[in-house]
Protein backbone atom coordinates (compact mmCIF):
# COMPACT_ATOMS: atom_id res chain seq x y z
CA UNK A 1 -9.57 9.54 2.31
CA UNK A 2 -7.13 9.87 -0.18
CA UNK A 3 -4.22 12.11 0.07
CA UNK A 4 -0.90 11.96 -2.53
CA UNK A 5 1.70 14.06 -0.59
CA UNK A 6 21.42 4.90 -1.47
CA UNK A 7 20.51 3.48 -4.26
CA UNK A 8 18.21 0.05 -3.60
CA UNK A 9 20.06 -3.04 -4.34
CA UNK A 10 19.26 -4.71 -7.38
CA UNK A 11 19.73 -8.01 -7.23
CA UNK A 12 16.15 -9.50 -5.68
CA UNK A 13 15.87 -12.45 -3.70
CA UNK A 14 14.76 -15.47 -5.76
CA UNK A 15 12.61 -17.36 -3.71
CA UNK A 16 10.76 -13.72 -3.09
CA UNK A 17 10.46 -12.90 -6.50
CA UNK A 18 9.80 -16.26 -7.87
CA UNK A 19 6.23 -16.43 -5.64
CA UNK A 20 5.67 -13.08 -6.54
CA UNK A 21 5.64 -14.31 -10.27
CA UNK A 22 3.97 -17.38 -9.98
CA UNK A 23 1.21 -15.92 -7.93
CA UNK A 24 0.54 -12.90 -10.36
CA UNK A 25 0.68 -15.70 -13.19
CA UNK A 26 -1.69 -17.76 -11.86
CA UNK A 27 -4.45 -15.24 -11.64
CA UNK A 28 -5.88 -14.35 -15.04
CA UNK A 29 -8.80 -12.47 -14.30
CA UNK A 30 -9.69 -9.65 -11.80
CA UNK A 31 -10.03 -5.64 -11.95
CA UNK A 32 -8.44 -3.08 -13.12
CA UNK A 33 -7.27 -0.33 -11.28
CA UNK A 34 -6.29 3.27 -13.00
CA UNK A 35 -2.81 3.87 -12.67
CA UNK A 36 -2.74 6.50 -9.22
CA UNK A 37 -2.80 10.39 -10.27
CA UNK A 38 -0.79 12.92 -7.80
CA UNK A 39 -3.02 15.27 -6.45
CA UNK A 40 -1.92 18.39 -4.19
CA UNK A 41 0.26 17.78 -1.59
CA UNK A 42 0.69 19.56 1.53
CA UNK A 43 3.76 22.09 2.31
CA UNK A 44 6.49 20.63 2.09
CA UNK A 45 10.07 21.56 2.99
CA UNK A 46 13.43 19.90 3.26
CA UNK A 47 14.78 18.17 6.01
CA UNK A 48 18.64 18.70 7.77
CA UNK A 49 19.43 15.07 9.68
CA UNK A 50 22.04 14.95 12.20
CA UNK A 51 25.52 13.73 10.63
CA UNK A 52 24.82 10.65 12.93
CA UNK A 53 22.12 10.12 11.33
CA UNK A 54 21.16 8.77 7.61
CA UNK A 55 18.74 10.70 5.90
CA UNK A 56 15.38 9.74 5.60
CA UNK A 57 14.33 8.12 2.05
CA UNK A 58 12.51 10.63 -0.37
CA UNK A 59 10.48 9.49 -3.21
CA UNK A 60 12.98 8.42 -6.18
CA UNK A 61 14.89 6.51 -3.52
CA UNK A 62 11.41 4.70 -2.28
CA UNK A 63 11.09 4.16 -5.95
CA UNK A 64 14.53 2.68 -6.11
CA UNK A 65 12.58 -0.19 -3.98
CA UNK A 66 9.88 -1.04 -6.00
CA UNK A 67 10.08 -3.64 -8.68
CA UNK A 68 10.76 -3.13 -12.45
CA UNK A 69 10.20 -4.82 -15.25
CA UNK A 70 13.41 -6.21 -15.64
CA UNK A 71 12.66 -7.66 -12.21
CA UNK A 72 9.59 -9.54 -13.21
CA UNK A 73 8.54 -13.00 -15.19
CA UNK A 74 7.52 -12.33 -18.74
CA UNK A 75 3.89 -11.04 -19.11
CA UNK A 76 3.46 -9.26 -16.01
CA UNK A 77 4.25 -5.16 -16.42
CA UNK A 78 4.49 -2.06 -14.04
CA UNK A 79 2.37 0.49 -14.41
CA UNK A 80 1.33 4.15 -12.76
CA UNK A 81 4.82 4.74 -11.69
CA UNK A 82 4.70 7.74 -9.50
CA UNK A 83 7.26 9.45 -6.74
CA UNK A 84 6.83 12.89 -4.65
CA UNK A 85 10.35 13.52 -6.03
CA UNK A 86 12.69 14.61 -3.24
CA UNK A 87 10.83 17.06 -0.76
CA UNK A 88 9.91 16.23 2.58
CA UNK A 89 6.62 16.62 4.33
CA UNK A 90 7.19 18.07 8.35
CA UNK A 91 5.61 16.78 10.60
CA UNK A 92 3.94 20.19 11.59
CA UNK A 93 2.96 20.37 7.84
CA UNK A 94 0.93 17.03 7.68
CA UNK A 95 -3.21 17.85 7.16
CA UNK A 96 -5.33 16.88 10.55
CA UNK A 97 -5.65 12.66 9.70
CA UNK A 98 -8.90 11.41 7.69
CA UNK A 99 -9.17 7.65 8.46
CA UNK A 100 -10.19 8.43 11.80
CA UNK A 101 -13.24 9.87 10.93
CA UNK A 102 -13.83 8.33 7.30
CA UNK A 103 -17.28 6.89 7.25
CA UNK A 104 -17.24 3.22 7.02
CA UNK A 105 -18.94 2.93 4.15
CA UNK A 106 -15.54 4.30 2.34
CA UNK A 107 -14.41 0.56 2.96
CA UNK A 108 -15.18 -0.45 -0.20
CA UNK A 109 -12.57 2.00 -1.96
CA UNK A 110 -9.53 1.73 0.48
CA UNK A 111 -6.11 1.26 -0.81
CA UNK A 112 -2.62 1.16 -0.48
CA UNK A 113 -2.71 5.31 -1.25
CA UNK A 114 -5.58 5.92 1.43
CA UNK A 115 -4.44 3.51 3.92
CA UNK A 116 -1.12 5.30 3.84
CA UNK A 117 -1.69 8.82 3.32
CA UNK A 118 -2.04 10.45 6.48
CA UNK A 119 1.36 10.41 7.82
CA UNK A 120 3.36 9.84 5.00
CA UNK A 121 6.29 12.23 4.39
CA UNK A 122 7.41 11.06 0.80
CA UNK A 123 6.49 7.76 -0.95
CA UNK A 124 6.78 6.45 -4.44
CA UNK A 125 3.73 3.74 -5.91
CA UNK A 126 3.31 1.68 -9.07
CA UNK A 127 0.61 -1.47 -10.41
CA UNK A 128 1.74 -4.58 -11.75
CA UNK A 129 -0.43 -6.17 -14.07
CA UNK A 130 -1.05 -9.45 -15.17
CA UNK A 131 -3.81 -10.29 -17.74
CA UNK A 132 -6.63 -8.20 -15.76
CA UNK A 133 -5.78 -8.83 -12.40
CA UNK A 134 -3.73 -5.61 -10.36
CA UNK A 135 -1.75 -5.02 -7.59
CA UNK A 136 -1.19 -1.49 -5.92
CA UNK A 137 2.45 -1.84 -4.71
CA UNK A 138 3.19 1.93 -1.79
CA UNK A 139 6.79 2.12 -0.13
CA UNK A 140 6.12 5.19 2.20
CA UNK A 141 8.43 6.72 4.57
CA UNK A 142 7.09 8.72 7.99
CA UNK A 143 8.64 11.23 10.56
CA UNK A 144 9.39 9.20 13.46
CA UNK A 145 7.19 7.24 15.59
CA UNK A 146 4.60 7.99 12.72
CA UNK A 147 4.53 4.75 10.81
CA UNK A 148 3.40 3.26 14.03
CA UNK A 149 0.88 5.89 13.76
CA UNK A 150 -0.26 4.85 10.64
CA UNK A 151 -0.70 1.51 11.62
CA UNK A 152 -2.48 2.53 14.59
CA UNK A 153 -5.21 4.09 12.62
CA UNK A 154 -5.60 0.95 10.09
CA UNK A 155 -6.27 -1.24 13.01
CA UNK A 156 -8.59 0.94 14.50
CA UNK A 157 -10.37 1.62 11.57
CA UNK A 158 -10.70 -2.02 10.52
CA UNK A 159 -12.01 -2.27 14.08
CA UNK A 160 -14.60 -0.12 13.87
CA UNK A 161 -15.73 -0.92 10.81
CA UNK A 162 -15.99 -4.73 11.24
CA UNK A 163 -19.09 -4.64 9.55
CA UNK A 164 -20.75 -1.77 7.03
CA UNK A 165 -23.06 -0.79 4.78
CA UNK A 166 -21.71 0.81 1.33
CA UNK A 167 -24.47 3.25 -1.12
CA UNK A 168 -24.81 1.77 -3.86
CA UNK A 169 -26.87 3.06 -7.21
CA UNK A 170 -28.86 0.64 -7.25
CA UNK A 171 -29.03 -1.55 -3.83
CA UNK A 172 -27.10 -0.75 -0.95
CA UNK A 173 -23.99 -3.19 -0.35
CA UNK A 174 -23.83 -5.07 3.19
CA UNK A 175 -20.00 -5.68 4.01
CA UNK A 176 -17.35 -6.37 6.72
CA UNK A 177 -13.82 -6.04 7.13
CA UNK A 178 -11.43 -9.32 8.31
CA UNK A 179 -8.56 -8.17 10.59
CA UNK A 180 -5.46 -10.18 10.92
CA UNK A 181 -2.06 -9.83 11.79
CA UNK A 182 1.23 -11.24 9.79
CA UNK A 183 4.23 -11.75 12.48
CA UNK A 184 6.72 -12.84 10.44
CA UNK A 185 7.11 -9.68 8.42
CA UNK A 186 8.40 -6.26 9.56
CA UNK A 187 8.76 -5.21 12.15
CA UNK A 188 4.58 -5.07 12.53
CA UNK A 189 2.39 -6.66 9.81
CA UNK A 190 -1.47 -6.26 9.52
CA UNK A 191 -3.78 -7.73 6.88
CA UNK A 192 -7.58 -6.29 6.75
CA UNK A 193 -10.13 -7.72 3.76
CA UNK A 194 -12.71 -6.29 3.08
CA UNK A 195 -15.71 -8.03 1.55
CA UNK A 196 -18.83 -5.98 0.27
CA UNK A 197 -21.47 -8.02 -1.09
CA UNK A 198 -24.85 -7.59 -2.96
CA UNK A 199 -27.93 -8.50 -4.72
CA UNK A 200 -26.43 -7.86 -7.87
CA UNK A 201 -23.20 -9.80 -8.15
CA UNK A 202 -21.40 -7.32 -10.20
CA UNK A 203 -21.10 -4.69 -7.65
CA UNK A 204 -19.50 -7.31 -5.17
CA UNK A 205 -16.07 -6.15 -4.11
CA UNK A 206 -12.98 -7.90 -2.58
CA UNK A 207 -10.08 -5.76 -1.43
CA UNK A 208 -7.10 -7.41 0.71
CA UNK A 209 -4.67 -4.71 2.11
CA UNK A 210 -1.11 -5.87 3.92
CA UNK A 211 1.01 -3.14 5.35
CA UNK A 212 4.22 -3.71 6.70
CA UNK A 213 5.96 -1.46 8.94
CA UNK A 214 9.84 -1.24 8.97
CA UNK A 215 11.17 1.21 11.67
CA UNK A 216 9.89 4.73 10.15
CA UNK A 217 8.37 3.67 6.30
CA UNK A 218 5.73 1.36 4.99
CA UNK A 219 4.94 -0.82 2.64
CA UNK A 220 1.54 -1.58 1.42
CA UNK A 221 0.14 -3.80 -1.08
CA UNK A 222 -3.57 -3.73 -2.22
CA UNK A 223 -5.17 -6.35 -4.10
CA UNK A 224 -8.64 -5.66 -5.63
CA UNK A 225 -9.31 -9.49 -6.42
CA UNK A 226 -7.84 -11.61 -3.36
CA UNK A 227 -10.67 -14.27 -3.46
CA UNK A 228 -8.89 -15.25 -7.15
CA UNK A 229 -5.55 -15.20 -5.71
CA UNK A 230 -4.47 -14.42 -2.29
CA UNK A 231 -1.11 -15.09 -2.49
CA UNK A 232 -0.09 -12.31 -5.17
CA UNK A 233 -0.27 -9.66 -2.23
CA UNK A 234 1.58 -11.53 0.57
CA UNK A 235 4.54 -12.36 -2.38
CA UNK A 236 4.51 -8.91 -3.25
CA UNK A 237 4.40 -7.50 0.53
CA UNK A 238 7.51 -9.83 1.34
CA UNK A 239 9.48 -8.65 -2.04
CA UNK A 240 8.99 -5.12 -0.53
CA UNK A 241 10.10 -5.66 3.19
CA UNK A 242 12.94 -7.14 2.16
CA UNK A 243 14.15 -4.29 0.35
CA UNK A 244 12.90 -1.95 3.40
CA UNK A 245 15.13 -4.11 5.65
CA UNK A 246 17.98 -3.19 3.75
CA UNK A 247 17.79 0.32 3.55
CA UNK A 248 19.71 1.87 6.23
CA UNK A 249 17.63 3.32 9.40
């Protein structure tokens, strides 16, 4: 399911990045993610907006959006930094879309990146870490109409995969996924979590996905540990709208 195809302003909003500390902070133990590795992308070729229009954000100026380290409390460090750099992805270039055919027994391994990927046009990702526990942070940007799109898929998805079973070496896992939607963020907000659960406690999983949708781009936040600390995500997903908001569209 996984596909990796001016200037943000600096100065963050306090409240937003004070939970966003605090949250991370209070969580001290959780998984470990490795930091996301670009794979082939598909053609991609740039794009000539209108004079009337501003041009759609590529990857170093979705990076511009994402937190640093400068931006965060002491302790907590960014990680996997990675942008497409500044080509575009057409519309008529885009691969046929794999989430809505993925097998629901992917649930178990879905993500900011693969909850994103399949209308993306240029994005930009990092992790912040904090003593063991991770958060995939994903600003993506769309051609138009596509973030809806996106989200369109994600819902579905979620939908039809309300409840699963995942392979597992030993004993299969028996899971479901929790739908929900945030209304105060965005322009359209969804939360799924996924639970996957198991005779051997070890191979339990806990994923909690937010995506926020902001005209044309996206941002996602994935936390592989939510029962330990739900609010790190929502902080995090706020921290990013914001800075979506004030891009110009």
């Amino acid at each position: 399911m996984t596909r990796h195809t001016g200037r943000a302003e600096t100065a963050l909003s306090i409240a937003a990045m004070g939970a966003l500390a605090a949250s991370l902070s209070a969580c001290t133990t959780g998984h470990r993610t490795a930091p996301p590795q670009p794979a082939a992308t598909a053609t991609t070729r740039a794009t000539a907006p209108s004079s009337s229009t501003p041009p759609p954000p590529n990857g170093p100026a979705l990076r511009a959006l994402l937190p640093t380290n400068t931006d965060l409390a002491p302790g907590i460090t960014v990680s996997g930094v990675y942008d497409t750099g500044t080509a575009w992805t057409a519309r008529t270039d885009l691969p046929a879309p794999s989430l809505p055919s993925a097998d629901c027994a992917a649930a178990p391994a879905i993500d900011a990146d693969a909850l994103t990927s399949d209308y993306r046009a240029a994005y930009a990702s990092e992790q912040l870490n904090n003593t063991g526990n991770t958060l995939g942070l994903l600003a993506a940007a769309t051609n138009p109409g596509d973030a809806a799109r996106q989200l369109t898929e994600v819902h579905a998805f979620a939908t039809r995969c309300k409840s699963f079973t995942a392979p597992d070496p030993a004993t299969p896992l028996g899971g479901s996924i929790a739908l929900g939607t945030l209304r105060a963020l965005g322009d359209q907000a969804i939360r799924i979590h996924v639970t996957a659960t198991g005779p051997n406690p070890a191979n339990n999983t806990h994923i909690e996905v937010i995506l926020v949708r902001v005209g044309d781009t996206i941002a996602a936040v994935a936390d592989t540990d939510p029962d330990r600390n739900q609010a790190a995500a929502l902080s995090a997903a706020t921290f990013l709208t914001t800075r979506l908001t004030r891009q110009p569209h």
